[in-house]
Protein backbone atom coordinates (compact mmCIF):
# COMPACT_ATOMS: atom_id res chain seq x y z
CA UNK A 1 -6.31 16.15 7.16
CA UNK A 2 -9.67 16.47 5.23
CA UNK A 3 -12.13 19.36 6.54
CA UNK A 4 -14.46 16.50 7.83
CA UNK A 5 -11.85 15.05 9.89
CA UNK A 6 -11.34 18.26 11.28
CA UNK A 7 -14.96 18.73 12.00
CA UNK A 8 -14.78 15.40 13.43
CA UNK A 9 -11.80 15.89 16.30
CA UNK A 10 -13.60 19.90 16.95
CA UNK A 11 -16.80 18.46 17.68
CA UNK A 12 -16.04 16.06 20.50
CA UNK A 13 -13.54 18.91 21.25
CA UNK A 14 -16.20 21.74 21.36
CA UNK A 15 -18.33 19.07 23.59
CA UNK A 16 -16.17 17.75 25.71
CA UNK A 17 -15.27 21.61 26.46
CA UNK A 18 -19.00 22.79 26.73
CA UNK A 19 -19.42 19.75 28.93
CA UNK A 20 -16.87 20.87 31.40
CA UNK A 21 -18.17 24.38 31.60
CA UNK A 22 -21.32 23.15 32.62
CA UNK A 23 -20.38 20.76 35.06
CA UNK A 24 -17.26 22.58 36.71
CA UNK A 25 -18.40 26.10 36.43
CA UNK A 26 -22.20 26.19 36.12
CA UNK A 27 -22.17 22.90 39.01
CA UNK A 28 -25.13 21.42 36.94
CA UNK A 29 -24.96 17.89 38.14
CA UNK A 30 -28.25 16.08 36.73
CA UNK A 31 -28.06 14.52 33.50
CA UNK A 32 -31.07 16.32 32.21
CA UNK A 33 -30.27 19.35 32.61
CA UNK A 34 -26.79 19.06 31.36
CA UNK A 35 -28.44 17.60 28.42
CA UNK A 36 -30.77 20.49 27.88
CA UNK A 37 -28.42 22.58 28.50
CA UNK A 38 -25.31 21.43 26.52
CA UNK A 39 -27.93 21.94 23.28
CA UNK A 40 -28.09 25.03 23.61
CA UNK A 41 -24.23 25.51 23.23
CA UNK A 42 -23.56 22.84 20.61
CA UNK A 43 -26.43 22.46 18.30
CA UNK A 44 -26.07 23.46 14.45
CA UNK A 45 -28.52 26.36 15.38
CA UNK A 46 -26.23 27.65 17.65
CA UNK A 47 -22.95 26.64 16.33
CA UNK A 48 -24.45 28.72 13.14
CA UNK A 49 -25.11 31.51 15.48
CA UNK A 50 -21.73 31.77 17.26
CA UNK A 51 -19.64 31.06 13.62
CA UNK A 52 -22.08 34.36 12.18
CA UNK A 53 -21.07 36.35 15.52
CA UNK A 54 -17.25 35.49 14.89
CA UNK A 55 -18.21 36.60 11.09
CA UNK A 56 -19.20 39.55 11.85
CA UNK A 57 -17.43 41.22 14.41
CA UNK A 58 -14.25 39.61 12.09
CA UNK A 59 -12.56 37.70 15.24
CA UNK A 60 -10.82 35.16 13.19
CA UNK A 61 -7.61 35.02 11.62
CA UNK A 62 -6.98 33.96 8.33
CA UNK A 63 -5.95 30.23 9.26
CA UNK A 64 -9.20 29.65 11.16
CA UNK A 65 -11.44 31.39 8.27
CA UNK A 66 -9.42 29.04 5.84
CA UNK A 67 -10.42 26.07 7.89
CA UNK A 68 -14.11 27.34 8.55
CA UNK A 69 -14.95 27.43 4.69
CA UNK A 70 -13.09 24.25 4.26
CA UNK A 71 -15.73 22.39 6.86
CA UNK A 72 -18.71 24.93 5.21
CA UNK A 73 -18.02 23.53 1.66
CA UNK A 74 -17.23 20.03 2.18
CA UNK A 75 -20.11 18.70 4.06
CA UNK A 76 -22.99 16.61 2.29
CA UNK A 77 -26.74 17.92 2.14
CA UNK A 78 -27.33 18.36 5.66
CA UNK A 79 -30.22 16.70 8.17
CA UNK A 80 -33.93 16.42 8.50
CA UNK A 81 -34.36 18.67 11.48
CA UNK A 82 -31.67 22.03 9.92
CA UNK A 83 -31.73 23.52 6.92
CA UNK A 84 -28.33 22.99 4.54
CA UNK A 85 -27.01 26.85 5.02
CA UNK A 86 -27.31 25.88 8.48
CA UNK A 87 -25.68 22.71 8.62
CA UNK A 88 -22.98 23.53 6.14
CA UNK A 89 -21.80 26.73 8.54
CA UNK A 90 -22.09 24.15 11.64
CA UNK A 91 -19.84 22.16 9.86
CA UNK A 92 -17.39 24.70 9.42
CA UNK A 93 -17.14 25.80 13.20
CA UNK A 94 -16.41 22.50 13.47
CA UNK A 95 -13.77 22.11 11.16
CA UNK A 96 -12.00 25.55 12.64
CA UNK A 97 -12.14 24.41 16.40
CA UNK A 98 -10.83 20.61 15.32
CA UNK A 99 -7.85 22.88 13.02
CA UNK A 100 -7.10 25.20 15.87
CA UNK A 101 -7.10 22.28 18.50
CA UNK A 102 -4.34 20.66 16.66
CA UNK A 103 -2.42 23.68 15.45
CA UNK A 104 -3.21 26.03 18.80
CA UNK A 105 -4.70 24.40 21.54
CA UNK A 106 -4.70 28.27 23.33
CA UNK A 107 -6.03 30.01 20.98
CA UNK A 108 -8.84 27.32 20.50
CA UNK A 109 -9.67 27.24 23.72
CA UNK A 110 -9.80 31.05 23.15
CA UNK A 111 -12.35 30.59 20.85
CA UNK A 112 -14.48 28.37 22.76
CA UNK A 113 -14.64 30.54 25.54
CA UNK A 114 -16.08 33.32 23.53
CA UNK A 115 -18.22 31.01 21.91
CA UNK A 116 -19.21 29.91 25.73
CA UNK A 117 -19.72 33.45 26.54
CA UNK A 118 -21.50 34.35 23.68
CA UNK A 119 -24.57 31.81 23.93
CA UNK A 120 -24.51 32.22 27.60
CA UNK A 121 -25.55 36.16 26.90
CA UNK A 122 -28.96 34.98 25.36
CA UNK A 123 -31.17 34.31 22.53
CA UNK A 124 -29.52 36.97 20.35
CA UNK A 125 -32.20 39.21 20.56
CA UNK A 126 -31.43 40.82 23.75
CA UNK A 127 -33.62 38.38 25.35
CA UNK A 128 -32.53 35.99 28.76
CA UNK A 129 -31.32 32.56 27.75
CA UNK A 130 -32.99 31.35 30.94
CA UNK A 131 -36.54 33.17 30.01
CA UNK A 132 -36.55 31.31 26.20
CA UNK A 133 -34.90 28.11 26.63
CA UNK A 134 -34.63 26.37 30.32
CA UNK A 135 -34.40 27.48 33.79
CA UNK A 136 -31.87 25.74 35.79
């Protein structure tokens, strides 16, 4: 399957998954605020920011990597509102969780969860998530 496939089947994946966090765990229940809220988990911005803090601390395996630069080099120029760097490494998270969903449905939802965990922590700065973005 093509790395844009894959980004394809992680993205509703990564949604759907974000969308039942927020419902079932954080008990948001009006539409708004689910909407506000599920941006801040799956935008490029922050699927850029959660794929740099897997980078970094090195959390992924080689398979996963392997599928992350597929996504990162095979999408197209990117949108109006994020820059390409941004969009290209969006497109790779993608491409990883839609890879590990069919490969390891565990270990993807795994990854999520971290992800999950990670932009729940804050703006990346040390700063409350709730204090930058919305109150809920």
């Amino acid at each position: 399957m093509n790395g844009l496939t894959l980004a394809y089947i992680g993205d509703s994946y990564f949604e759907l998954q974000v969308r039942l966090y927020l419902t079932l765990e954080m008990k948001l229940t009006k539409v708004d605020d689910l909407h506000k809220k599920a941006i801040q988990f799956t935008s490029a911005v922050a699927q850029k920011k959660i794929i740099d803090h897997f980078l970094n601390r090195q959390i992924l395996r080689e398979d996963e990597l392997d599928d992350y630069k597929r996504g990162r080099n095979a999408s197209g120029p990117g949108r109006r509102n994020v820059d390409a760097q941004t969009y290209h490494m969006a497109t790779g998270f993608e491409t990883m969780i839609g890879g590990l969903y069919l490969r390891n449905k565990v270990r993807c939802d795994e990854i999520i969860r971290q992800a999950i965990e990670f932009i729940e922590k804050g703006d990346f700065h040390g700063e409350s998530s709730e204090k930058n973005n919305v109150k809920f």
